[in-house]
N, C-alpha and C. Protein backbone atom coordinates (compact mmCIF):
# COMPACT_ATOMS: atom_id res chain seq x y z
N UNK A 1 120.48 85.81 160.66
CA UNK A 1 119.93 86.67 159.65
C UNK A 1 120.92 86.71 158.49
N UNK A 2 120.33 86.49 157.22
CA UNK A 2 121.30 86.29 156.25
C UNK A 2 121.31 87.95 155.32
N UNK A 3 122.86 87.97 154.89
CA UNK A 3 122.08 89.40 154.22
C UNK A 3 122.38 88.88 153.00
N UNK A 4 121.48 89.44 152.42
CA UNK A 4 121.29 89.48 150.82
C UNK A 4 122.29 91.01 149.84
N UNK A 5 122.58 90.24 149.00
CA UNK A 5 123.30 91.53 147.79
C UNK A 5 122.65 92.70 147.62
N UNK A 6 121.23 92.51 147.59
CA UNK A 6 120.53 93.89 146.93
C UNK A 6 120.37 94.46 148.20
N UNK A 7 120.49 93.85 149.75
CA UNK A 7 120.42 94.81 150.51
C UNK A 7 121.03 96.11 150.63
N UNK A 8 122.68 95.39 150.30
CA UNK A 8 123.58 95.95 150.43
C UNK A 8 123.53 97.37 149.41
N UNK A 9 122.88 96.58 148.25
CA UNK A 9 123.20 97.66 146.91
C UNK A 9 122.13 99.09 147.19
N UNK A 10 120.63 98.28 148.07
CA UNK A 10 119.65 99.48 148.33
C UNK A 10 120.48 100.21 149.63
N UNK A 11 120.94 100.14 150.00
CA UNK A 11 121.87 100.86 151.10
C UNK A 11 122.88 101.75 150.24
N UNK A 12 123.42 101.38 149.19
CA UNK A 12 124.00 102.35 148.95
C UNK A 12 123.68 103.23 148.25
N UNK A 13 122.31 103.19 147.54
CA UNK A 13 121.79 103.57 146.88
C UNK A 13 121.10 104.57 147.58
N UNK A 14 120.68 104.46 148.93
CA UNK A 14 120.27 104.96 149.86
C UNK A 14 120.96 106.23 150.37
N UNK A 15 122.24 105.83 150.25
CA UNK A 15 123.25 106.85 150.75
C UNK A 15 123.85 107.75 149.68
N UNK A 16 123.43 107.65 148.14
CA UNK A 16 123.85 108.26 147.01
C UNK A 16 122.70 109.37 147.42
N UNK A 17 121.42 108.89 147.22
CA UNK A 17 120.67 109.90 147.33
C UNK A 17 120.34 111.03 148.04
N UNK A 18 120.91 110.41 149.65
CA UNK A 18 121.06 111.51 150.22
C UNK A 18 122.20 112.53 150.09
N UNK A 19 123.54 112.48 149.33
CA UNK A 19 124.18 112.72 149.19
C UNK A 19 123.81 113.89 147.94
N UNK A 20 123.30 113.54 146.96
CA UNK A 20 122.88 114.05 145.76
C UNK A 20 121.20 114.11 145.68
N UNK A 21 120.89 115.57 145.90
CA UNK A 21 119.58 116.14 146.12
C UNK A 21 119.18 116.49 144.40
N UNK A 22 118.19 116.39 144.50
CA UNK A 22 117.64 117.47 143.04
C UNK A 22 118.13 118.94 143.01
N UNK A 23 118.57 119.51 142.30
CA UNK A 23 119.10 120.95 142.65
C UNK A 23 117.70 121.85 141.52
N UNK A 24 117.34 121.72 141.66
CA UNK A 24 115.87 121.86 141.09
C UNK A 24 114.73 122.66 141.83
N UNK A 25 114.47 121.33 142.95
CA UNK A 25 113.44 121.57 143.43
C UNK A 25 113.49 122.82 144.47
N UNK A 26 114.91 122.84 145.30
CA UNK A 26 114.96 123.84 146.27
C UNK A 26 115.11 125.85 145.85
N UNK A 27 115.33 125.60 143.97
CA UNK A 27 115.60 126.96 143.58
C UNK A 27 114.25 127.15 142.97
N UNK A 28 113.37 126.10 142.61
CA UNK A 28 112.00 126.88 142.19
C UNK A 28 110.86 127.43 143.53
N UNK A 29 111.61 126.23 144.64
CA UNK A 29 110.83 127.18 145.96
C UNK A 29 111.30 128.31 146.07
N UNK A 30 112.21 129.07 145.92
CA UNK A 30 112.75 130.45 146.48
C UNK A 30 112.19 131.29 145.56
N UNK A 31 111.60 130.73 144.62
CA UNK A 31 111.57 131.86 143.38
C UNK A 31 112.44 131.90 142.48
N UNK A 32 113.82 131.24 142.03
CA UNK A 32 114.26 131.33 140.99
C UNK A 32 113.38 131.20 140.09
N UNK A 33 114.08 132.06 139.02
CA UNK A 33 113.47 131.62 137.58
C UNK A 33 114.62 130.63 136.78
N UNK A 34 113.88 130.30 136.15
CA UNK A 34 115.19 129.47 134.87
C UNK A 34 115.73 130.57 133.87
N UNK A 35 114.95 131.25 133.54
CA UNK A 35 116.16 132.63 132.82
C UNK A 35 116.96 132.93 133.26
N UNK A 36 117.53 133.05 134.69
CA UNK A 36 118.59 133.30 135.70
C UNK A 36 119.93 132.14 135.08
N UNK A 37 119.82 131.20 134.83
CA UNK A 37 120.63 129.76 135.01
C UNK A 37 121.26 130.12 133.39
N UNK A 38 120.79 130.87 132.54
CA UNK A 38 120.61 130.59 130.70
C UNK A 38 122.01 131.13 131.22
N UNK A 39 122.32 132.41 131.38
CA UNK A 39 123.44 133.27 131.79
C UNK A 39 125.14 132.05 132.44
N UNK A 40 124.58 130.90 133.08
CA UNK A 40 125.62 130.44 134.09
C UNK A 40 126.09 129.72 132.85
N UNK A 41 125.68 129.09 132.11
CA UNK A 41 126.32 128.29 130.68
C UNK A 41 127.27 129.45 129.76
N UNK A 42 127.07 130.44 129.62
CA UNK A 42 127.79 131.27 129.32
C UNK A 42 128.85 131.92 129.83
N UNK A 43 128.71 131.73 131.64
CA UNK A 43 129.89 132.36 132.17
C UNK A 43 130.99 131.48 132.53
N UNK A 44 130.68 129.72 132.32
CA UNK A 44 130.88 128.86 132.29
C UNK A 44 132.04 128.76 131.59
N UNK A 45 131.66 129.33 130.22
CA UNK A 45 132.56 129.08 129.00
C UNK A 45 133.65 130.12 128.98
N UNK A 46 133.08 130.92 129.33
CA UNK A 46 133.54 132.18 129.53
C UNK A 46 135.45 132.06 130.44
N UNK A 47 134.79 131.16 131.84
CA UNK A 47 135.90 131.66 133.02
C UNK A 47 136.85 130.15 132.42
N UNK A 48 136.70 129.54 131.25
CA UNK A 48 136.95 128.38 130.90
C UNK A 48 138.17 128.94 129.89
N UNK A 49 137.71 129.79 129.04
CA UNK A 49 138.40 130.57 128.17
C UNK A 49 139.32 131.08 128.62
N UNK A 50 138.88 131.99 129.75
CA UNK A 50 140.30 133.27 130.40
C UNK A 50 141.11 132.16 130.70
N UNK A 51 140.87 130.72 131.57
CA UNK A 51 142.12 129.85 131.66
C UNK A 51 142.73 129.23 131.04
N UNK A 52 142.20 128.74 129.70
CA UNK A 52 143.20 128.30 128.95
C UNK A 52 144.03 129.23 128.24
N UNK A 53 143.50 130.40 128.13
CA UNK A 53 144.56 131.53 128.05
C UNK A 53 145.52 132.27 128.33
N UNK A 54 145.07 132.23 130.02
CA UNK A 54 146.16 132.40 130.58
C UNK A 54 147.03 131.08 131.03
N UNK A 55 146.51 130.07 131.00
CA UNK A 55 147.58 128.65 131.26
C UNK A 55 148.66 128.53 129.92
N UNK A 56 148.01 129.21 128.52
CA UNK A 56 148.51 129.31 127.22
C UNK A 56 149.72 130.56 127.32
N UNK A 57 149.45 131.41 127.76
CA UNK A 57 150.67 132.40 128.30
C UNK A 57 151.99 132.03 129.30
N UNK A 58 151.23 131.54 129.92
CA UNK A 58 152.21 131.23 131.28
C UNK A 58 153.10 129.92 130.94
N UNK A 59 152.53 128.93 130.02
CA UNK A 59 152.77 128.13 129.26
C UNK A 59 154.23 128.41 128.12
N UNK A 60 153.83 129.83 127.16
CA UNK A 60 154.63 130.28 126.64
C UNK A 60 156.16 130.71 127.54
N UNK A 61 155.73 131.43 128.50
CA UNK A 61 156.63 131.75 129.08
C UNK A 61 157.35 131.20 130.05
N UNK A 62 157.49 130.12 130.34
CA UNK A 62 157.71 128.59 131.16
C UNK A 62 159.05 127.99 129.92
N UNK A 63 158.29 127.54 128.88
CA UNK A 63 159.05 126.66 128.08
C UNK A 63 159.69 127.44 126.73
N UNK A 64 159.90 129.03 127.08
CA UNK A 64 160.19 129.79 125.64
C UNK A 64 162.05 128.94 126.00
N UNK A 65 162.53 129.13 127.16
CA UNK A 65 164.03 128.90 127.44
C UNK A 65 164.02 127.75 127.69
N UNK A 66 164.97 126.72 127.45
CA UNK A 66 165.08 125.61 127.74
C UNK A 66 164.62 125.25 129.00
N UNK A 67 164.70 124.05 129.78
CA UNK A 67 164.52 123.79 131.23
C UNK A 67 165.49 123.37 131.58
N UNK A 68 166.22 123.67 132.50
CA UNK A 68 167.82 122.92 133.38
C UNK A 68 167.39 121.39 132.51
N UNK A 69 168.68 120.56 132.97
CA UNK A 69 168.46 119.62 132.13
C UNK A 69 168.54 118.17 133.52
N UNK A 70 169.14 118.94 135.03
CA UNK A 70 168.68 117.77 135.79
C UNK A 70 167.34 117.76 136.62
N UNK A 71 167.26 116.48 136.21
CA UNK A 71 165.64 116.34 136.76
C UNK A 71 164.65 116.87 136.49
N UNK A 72 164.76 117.23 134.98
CA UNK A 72 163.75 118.04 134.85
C UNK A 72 162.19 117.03 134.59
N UNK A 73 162.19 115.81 134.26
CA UNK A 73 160.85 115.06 134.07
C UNK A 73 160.30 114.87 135.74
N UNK A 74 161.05 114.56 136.04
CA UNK A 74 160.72 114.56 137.72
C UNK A 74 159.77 116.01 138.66
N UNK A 75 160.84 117.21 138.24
CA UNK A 75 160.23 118.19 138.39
C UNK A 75 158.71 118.79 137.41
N UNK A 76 158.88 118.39 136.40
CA UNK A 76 157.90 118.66 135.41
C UNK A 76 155.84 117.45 136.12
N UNK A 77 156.69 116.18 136.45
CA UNK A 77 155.51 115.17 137.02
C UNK A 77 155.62 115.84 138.44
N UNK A 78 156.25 116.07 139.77
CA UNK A 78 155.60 116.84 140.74
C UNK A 78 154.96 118.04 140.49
N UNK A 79 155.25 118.97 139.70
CA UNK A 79 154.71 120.57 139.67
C UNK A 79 153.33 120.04 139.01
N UNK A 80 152.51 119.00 137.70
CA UNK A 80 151.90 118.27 138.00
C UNK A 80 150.40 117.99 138.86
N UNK A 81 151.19 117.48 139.52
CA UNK A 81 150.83 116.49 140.74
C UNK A 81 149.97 117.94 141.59
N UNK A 82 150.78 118.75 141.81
CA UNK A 82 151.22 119.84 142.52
C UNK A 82 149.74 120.71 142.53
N UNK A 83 149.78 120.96 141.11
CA UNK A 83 148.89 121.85 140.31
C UNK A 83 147.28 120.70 140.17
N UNK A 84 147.62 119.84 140.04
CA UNK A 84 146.06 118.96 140.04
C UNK A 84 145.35 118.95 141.48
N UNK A 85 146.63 118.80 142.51
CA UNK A 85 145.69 118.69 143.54
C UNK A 85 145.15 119.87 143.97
N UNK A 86 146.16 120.98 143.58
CA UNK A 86 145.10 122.81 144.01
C UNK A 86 144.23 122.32 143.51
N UNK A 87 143.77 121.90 142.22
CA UNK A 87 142.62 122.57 141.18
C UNK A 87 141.72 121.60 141.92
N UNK A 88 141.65 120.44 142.40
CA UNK A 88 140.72 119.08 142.86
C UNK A 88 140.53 120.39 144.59
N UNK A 89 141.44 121.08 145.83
CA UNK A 89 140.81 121.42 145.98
C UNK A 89 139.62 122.55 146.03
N UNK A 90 140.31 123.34 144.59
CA UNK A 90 139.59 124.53 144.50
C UNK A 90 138.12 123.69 144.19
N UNK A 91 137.81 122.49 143.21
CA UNK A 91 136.04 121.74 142.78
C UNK A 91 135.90 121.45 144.04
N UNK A 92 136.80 120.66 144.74
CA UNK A 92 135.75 120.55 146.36
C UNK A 92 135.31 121.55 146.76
N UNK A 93 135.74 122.89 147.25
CA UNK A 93 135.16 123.99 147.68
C UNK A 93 134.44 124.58 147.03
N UNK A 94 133.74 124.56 145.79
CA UNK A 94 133.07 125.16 144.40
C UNK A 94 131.84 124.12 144.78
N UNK A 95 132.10 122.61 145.03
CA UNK A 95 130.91 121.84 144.85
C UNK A 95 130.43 122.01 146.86
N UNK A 96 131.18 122.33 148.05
CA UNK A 96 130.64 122.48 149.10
C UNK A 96 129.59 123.76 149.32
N UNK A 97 130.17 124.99 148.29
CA UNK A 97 129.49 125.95 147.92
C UNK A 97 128.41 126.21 147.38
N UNK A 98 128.41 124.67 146.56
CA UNK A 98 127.34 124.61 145.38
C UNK A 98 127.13 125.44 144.59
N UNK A 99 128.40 125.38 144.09
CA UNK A 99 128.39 126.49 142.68
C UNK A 99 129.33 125.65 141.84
N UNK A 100 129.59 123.90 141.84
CA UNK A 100 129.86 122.93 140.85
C UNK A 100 128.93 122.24 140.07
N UNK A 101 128.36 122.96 139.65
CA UNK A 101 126.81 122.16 138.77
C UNK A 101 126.95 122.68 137.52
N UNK A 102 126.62 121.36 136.51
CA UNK A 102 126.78 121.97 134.75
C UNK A 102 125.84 121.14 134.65
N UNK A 103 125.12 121.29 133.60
CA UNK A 103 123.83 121.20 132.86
C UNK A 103 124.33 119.98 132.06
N UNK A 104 125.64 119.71 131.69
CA UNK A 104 125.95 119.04 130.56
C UNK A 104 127.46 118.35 130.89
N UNK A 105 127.91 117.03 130.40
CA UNK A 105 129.72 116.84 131.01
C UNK A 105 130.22 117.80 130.29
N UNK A 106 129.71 118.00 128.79
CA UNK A 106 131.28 118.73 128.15
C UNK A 106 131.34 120.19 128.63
N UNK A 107 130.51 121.00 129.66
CA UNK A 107 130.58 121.91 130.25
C UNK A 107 131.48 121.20 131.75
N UNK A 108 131.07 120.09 132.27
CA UNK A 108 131.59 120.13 133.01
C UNK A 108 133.57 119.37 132.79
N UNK A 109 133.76 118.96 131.61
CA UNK A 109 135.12 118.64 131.33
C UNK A 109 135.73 119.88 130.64
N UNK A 110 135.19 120.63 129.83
CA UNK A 110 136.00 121.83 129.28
C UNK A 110 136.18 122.75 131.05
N UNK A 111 135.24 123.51 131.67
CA UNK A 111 136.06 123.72 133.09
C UNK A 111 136.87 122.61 133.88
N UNK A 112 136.96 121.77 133.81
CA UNK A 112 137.71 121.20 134.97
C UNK A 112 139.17 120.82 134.28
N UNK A 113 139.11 120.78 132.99
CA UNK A 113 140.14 120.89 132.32
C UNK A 113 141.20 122.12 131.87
N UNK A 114 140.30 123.17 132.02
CA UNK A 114 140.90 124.39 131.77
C UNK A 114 141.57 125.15 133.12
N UNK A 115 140.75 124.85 134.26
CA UNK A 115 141.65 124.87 135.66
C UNK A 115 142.80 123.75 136.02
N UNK A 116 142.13 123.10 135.57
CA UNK A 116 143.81 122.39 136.23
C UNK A 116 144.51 122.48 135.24
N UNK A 117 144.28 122.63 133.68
CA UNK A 117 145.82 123.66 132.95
C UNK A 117 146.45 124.68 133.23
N UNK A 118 145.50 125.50 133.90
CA UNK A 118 145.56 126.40 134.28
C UNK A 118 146.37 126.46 135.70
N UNK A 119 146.17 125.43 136.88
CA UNK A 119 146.84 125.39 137.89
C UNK A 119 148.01 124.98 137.57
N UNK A 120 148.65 123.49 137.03
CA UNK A 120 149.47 123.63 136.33
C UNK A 120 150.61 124.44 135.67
N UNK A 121 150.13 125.23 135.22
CA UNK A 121 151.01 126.36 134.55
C UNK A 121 151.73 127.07 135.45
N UNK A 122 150.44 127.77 136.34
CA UNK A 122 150.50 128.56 137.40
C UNK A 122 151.91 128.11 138.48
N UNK A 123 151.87 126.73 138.85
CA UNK A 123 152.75 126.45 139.23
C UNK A 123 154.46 125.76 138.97
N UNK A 124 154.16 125.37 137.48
CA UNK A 124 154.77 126.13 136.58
C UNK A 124 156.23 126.73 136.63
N UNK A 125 155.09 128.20 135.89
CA UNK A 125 155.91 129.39 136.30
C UNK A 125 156.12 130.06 137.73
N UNK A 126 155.95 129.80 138.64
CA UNK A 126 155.89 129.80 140.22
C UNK A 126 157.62 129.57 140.54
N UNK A 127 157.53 128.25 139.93
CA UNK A 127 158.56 127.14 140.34
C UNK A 127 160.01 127.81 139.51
N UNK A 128 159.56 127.70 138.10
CA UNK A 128 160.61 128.23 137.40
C UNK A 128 161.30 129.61 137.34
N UNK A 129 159.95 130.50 137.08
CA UNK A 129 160.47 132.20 136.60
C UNK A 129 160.85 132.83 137.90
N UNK A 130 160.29 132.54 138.88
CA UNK A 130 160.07 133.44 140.10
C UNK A 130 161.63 133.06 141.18
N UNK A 131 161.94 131.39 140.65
CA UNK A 131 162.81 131.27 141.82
C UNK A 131 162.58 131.06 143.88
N UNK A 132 161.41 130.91 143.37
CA UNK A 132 160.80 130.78 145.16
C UNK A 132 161.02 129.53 145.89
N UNK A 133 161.28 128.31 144.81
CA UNK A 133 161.75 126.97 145.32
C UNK A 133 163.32 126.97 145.31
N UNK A 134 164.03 127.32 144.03
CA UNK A 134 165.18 126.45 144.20
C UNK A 134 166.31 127.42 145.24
């Protein structure tokens, strides 16, 4: 039996779909309305805002004093590293929840950008102000 390319490709194609449902169809059976959803684009922007604000504070207060001067690029790319992977798994648990859905990318890149500045920072000032690592 020989396999063919497009088998392969309808197989995976197969397995996208089950993976990725319509998120549609299962909220107009319950009774959602779509006036309900107008609100989530707004709170969207909203919890997008408080973080770059507070990543913008914590930010300030991180780099107002110099940084030690050994290792500091090293420490600066782990804390990083550090802070991307919280924020990757706070969207896994947001999208297992199913409460990772945007209507649009630049809703979905202004949040995912504003948390992991936001984690970032957070760890940060964790690392630096607090003294809990060194």
């Amino acid at each position: 039996m020989s396999w063919n390319f497009f088998d392969g490709v309808e197989m995976l194609l197969d397995g996208l779909s089950l993976l990725g449902s319509n998120s549609d169809t299962p909220k107009r059976r319950h009774g959602h309305s779509p006036k309900k959803e107008q609100g989530k684009g707004k709170y969207t922007e909203k919890v997008s805002a408080v973080c770059i604000a507070a990543a913008t504070v914590l930010f300030i207060i991180v780099f107002k004093d110099p940084l030690p001067p050994e290792h500091y690029i090293q420490t600066l790319m782990v804390a990083s590293l550090i802070g991307t992977a919280i924020s990757f798994v706070l969207f896994f648990v947001l999208y297992v929840l199913g409460h990772y859905y945007f209507k649009n990318f630049f809703k979905l890149l202004l949040f995912s950008s504003s948390v992991i500045l936001f984690s970032v920072s957070a760890v940060l000032y964790i690392y630096f102000k607090t003294g809990l690592f060194i």
